[in-house]
N, C-alpha and C. Protein backbone atom coordinates (compact mmCIF):
# COMPACT_ATOMS: atom_id res chain seq x y z
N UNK A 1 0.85 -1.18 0.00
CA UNK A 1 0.00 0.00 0.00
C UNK A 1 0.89 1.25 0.00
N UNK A 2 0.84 2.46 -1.11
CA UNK A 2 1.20 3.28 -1.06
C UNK A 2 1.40 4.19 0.35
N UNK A 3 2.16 5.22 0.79
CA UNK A 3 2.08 6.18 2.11
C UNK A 3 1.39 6.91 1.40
N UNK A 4 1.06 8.00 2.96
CA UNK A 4 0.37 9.13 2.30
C UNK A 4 1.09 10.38 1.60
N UNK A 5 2.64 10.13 1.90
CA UNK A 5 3.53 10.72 0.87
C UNK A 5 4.09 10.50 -0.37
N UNK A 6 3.96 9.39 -0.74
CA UNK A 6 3.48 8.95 -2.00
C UNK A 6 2.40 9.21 -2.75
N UNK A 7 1.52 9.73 -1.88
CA UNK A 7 0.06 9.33 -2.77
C UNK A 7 -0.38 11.20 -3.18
N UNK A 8 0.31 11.63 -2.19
CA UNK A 8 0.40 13.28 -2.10
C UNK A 8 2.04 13.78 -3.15
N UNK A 9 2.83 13.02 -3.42
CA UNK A 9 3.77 13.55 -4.61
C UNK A 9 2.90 12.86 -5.94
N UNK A 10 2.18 11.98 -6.09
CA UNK A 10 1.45 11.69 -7.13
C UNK A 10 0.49 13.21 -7.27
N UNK A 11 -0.05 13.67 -6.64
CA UNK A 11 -1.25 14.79 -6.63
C UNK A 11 -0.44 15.47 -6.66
N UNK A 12 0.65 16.28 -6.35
CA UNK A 12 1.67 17.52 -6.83
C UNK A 12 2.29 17.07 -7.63
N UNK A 13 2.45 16.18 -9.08
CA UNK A 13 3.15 16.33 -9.89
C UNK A 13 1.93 16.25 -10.87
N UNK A 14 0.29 16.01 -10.38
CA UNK A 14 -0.95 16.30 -11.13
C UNK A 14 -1.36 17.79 -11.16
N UNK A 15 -0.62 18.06 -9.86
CA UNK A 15 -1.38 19.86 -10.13
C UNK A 15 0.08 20.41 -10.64
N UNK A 16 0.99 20.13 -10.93
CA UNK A 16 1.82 20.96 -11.37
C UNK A 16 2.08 20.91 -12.72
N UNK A 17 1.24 19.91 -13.52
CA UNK A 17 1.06 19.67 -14.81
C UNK A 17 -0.39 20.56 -15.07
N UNK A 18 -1.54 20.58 -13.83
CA UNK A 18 -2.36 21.65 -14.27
C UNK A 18 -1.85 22.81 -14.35
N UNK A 19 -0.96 22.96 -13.74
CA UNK A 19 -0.73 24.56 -13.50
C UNK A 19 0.43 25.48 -14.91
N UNK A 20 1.13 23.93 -15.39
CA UNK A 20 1.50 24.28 -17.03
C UNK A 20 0.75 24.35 -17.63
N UNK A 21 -0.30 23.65 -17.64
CA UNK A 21 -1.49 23.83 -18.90
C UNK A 21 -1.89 25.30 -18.74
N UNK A 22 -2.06 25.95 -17.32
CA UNK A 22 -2.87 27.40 -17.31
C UNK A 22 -1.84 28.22 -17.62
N UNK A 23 -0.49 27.84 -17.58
CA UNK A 23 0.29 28.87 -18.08
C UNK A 23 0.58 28.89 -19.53
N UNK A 24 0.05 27.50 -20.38
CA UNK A 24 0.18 27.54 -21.76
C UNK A 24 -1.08 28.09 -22.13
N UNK A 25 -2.21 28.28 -21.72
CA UNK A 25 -3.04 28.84 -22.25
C UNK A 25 -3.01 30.35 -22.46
N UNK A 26 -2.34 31.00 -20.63
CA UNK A 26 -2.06 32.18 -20.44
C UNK A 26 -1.06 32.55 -21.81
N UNK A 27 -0.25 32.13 -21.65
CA UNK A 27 0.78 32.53 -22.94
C UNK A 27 0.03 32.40 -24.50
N UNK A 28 -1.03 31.73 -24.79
CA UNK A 28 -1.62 31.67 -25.88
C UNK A 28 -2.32 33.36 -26.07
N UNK A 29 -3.19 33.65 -25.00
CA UNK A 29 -3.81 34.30 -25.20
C UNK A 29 -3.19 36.08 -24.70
N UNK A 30 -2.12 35.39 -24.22
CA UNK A 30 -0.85 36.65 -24.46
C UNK A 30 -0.46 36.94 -26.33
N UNK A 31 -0.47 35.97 -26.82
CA UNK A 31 -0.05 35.75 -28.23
C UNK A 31 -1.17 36.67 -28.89
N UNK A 32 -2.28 36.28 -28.51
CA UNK A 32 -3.15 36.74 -29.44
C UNK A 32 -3.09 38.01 -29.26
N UNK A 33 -3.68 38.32 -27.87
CA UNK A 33 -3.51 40.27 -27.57
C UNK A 33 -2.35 40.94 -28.89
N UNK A 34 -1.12 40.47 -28.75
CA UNK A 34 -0.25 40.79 -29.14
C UNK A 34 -0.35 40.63 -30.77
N UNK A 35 -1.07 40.08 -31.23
CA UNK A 35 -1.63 39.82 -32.64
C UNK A 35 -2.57 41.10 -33.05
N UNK A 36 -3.44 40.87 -32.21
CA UNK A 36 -4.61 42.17 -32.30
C UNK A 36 -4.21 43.41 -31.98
N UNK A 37 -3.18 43.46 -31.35
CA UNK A 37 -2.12 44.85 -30.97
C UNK A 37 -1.59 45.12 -32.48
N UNK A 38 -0.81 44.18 -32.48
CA UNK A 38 -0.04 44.22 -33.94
C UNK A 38 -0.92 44.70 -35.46
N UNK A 39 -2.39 44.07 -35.23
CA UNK A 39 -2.72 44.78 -36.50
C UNK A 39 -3.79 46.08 -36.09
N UNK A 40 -3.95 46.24 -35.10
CA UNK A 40 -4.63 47.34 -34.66
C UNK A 40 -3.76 48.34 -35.29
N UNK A 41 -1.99 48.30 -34.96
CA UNK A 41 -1.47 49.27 -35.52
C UNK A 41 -1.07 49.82 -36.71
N UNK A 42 -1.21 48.32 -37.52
CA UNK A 42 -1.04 48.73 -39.03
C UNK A 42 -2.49 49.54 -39.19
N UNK A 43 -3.26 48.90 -39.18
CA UNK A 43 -4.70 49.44 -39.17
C UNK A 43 -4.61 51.10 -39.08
N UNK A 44 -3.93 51.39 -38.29
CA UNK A 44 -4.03 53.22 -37.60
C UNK A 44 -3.34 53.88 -38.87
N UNK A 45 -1.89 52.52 -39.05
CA UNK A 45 -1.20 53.37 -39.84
C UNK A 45 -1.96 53.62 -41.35
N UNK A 46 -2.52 52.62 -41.47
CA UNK A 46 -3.25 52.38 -43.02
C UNK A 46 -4.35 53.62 -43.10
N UNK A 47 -4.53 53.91 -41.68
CA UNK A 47 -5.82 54.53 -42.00
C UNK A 47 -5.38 56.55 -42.01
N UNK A 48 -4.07 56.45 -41.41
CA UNK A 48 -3.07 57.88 -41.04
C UNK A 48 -2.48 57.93 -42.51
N UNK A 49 -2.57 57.11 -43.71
CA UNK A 49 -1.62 56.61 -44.50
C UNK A 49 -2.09 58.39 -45.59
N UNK A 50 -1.23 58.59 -46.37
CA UNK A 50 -1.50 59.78 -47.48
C UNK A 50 -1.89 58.86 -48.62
N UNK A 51 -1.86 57.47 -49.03
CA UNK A 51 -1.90 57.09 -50.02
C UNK A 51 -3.64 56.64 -50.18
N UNK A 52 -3.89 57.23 -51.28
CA UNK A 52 -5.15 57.41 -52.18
C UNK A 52 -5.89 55.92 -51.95
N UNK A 53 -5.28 54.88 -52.18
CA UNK A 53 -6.21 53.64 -51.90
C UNK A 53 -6.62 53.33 -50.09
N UNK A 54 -5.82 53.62 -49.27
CA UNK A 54 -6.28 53.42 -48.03
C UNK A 54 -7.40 54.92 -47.40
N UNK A 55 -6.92 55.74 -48.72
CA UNK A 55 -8.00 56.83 -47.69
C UNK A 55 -9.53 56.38 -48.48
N UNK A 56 -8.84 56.06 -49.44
CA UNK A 56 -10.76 55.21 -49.98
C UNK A 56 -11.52 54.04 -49.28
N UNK A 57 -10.19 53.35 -48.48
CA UNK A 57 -11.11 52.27 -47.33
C UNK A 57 -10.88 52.40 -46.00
N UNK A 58 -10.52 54.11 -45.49
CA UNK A 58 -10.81 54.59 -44.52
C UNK A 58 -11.69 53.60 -43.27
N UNK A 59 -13.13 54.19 -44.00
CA UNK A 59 -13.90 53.93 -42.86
C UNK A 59 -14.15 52.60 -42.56
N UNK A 60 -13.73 51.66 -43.82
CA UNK A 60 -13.70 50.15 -43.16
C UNK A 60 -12.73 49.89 -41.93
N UNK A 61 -11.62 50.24 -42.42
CA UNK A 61 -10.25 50.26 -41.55
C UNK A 61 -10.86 50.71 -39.95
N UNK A 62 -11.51 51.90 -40.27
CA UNK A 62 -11.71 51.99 -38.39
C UNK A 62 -12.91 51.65 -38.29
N UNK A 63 -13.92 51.28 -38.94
CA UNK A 63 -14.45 49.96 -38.41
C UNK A 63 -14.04 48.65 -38.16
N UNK A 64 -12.95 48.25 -38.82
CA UNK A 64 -12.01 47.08 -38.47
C UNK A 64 -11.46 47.44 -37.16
N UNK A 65 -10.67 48.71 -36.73
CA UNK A 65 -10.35 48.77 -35.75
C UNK A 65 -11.23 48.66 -34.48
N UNK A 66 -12.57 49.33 -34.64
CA UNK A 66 -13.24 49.18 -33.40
C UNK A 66 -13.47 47.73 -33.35
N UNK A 67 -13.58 46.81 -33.73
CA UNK A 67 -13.88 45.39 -34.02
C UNK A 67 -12.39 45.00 -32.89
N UNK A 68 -11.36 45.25 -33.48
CA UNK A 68 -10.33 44.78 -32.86
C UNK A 68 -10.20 45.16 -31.41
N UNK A 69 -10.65 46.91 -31.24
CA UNK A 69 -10.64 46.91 -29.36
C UNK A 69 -11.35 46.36 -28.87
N UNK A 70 -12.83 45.82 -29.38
CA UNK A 70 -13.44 44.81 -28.82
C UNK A 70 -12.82 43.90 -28.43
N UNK A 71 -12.51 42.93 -29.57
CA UNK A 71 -11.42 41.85 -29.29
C UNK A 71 -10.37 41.94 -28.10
N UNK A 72 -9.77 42.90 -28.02
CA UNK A 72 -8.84 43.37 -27.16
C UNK A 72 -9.33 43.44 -26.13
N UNK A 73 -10.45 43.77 -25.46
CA UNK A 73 -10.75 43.90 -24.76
C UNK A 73 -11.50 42.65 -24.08
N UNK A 74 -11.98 42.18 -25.00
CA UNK A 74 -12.43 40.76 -24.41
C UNK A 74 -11.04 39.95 -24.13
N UNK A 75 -10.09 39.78 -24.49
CA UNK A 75 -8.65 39.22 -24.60
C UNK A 75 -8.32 39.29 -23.09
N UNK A 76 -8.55 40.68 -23.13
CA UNK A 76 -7.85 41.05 -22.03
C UNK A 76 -8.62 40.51 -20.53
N UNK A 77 -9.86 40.24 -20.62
CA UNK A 77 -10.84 39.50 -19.40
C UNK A 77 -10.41 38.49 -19.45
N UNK A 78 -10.23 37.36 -20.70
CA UNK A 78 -9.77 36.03 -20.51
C UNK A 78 -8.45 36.18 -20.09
N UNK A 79 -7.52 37.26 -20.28
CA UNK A 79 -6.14 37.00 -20.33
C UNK A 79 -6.12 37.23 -18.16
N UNK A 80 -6.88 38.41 -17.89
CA UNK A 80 -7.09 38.45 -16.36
C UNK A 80 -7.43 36.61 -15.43
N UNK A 81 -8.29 36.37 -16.62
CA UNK A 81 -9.02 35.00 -15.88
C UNK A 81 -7.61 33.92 -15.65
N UNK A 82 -7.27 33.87 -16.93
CA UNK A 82 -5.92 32.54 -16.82
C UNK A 82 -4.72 33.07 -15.62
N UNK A 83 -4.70 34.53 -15.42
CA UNK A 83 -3.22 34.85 -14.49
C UNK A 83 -4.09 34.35 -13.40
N UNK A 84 -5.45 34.48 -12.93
CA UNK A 84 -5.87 34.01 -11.68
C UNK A 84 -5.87 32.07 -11.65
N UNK A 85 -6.27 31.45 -12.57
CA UNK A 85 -6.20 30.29 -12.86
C UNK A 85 -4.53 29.79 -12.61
N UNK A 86 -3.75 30.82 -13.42
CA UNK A 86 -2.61 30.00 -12.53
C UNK A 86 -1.93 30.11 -11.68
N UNK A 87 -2.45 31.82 -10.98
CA UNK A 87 -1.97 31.42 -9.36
C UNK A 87 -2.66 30.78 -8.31
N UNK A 88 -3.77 30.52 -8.78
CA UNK A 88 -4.70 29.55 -8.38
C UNK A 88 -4.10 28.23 -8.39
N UNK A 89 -3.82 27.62 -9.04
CA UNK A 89 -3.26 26.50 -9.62
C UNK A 89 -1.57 26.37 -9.12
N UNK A 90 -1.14 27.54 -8.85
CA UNK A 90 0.36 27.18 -8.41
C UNK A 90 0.41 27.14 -6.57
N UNK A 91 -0.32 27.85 -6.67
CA UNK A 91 -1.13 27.95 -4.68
C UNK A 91 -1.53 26.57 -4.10
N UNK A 92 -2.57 26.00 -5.14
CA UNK A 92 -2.47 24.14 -4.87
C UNK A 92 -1.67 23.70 -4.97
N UNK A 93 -1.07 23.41 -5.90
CA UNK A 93 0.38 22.73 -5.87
C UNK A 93 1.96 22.99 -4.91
N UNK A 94 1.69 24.48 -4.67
CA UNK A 94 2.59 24.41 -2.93
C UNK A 94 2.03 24.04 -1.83
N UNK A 95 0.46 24.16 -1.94
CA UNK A 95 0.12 23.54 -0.78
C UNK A 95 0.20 21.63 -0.50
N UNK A 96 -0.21 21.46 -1.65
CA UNK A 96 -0.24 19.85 -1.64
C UNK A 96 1.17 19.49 -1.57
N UNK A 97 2.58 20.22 -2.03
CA UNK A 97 4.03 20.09 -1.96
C UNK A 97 3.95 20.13 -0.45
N UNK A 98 3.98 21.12 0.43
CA UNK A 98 3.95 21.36 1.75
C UNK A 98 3.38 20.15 2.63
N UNK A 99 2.26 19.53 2.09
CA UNK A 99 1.73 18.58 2.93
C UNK A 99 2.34 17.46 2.73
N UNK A 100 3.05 17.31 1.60
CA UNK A 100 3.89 16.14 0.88
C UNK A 100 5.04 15.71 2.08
N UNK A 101 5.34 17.03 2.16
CA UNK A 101 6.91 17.19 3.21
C UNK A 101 6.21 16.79 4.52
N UNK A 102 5.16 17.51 4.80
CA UNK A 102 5.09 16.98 6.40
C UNK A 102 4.82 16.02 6.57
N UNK A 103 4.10 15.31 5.70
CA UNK A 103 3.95 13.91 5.83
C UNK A 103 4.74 12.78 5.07
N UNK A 104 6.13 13.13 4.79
CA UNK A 104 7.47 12.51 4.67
C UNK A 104 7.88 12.42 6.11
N UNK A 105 7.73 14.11 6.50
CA UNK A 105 8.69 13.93 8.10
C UNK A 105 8.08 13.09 9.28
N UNK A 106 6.44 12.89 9.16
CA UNK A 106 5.98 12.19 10.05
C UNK A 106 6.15 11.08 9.81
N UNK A 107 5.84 10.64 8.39
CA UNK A 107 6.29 8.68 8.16
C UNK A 107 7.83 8.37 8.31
N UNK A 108 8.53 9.84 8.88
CA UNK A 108 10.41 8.97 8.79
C UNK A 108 10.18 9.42 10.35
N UNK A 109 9.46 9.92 11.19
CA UNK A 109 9.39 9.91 12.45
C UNK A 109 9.07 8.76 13.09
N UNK A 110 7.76 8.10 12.40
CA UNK A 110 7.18 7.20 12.57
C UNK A 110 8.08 6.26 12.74
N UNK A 111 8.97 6.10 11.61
CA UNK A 111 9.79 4.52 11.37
C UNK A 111 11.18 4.56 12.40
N UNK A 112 11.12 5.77 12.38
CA UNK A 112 12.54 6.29 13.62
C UNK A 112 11.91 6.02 15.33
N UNK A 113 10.73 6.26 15.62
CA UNK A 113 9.72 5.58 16.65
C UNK A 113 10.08 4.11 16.92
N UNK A 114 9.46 3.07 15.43
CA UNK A 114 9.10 2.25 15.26
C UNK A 114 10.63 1.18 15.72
N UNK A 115 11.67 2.21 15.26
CA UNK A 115 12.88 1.17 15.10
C UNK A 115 13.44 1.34 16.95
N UNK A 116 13.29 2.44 17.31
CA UNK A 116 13.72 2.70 18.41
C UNK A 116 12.81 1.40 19.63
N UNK A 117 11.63 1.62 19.30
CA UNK A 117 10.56 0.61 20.34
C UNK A 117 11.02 -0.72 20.11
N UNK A 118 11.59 -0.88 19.02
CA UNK A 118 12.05 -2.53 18.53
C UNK A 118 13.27 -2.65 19.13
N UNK A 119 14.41 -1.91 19.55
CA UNK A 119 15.34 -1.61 19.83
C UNK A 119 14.99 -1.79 21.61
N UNK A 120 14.29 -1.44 22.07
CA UNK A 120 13.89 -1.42 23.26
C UNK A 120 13.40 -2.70 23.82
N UNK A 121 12.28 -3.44 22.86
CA UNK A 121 12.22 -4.57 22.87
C UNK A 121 13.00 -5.70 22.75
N UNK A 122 13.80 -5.76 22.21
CA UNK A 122 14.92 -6.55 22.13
C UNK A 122 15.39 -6.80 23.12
N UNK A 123 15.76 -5.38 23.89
CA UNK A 123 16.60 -5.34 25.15
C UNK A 123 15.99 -6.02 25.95
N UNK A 124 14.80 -5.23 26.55
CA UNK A 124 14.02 -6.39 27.32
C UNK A 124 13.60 -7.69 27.36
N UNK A 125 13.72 -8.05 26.11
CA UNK A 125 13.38 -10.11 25.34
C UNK A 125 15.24 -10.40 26.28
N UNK A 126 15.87 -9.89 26.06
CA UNK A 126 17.09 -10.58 26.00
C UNK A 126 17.56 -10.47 27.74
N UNK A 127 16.75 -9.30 28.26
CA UNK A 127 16.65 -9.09 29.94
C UNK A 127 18.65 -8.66 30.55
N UNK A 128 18.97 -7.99 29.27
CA UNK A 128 20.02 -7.10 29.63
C UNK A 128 19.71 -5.66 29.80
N UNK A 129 19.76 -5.13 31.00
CA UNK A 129 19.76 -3.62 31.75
C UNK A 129 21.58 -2.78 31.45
N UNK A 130 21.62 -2.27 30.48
CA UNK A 130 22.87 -1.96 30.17
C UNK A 130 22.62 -0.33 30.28
């Protein structure tokens, strides 16, 4: 039968694989912001541009743009949600680490108990007072 420190480094090496997943998502949706940043600005420039074909699709352009601060802005709620998801997620996984340890130190207390009482017993089976 497994200890309970065994069975608790199995569950911290499960939440510390959740807690990569929330940081690969976080970083995804870091990517994107940074996408929609990126053409938001051509966008400004296209639309700031002197050249005759972009001032003829002007007003698409900053209707494209308001489209994009939307986006951005929704980005930016999911992008809030995942930083809480993974300090959420890294908070479990020190806690379940933490309980890992104390209950290493109690099962090597235990066996340090266990060997000492056997040690004691002996003495007394064998009825030497040393």
């Amino acid at each position: 039968m497994k200890s309970r420190s065994e069975k608790l480094k199995r569950l911290v090496a499960v939440q510390r694989h959740l807690e990569q997943m929330a940081e690969i998502d976080l970083a995804t949706t870091t990517q994107q912001r940074q996408e929609v940043a990126e053409t938001m600005d051509v966008m400004a420039g296209a639309i700031n541009s002197l050249d005759p074909l972009h001032r003829t699709f002007s007003h698409i352009y900053s209707a494209q743009i308001g489209k994009l601060r939307q986006k951005d802005t929704m980005l930016a709620g999911v992008q809030q949600m995942h930083e809480m998801r993974v300090l959420r997620e890294r908070t479990k996984g020190d806690r379940l680490e933490e309980h890992m340890q104390d209950a290493r130190a109690t099962e090597d207390r235990d066996r340090e108990d266990a060997a000492l009482y056997d040690l004691i017993d002996q003495r007394i089976a064998s009825g030497t007072d040393e």
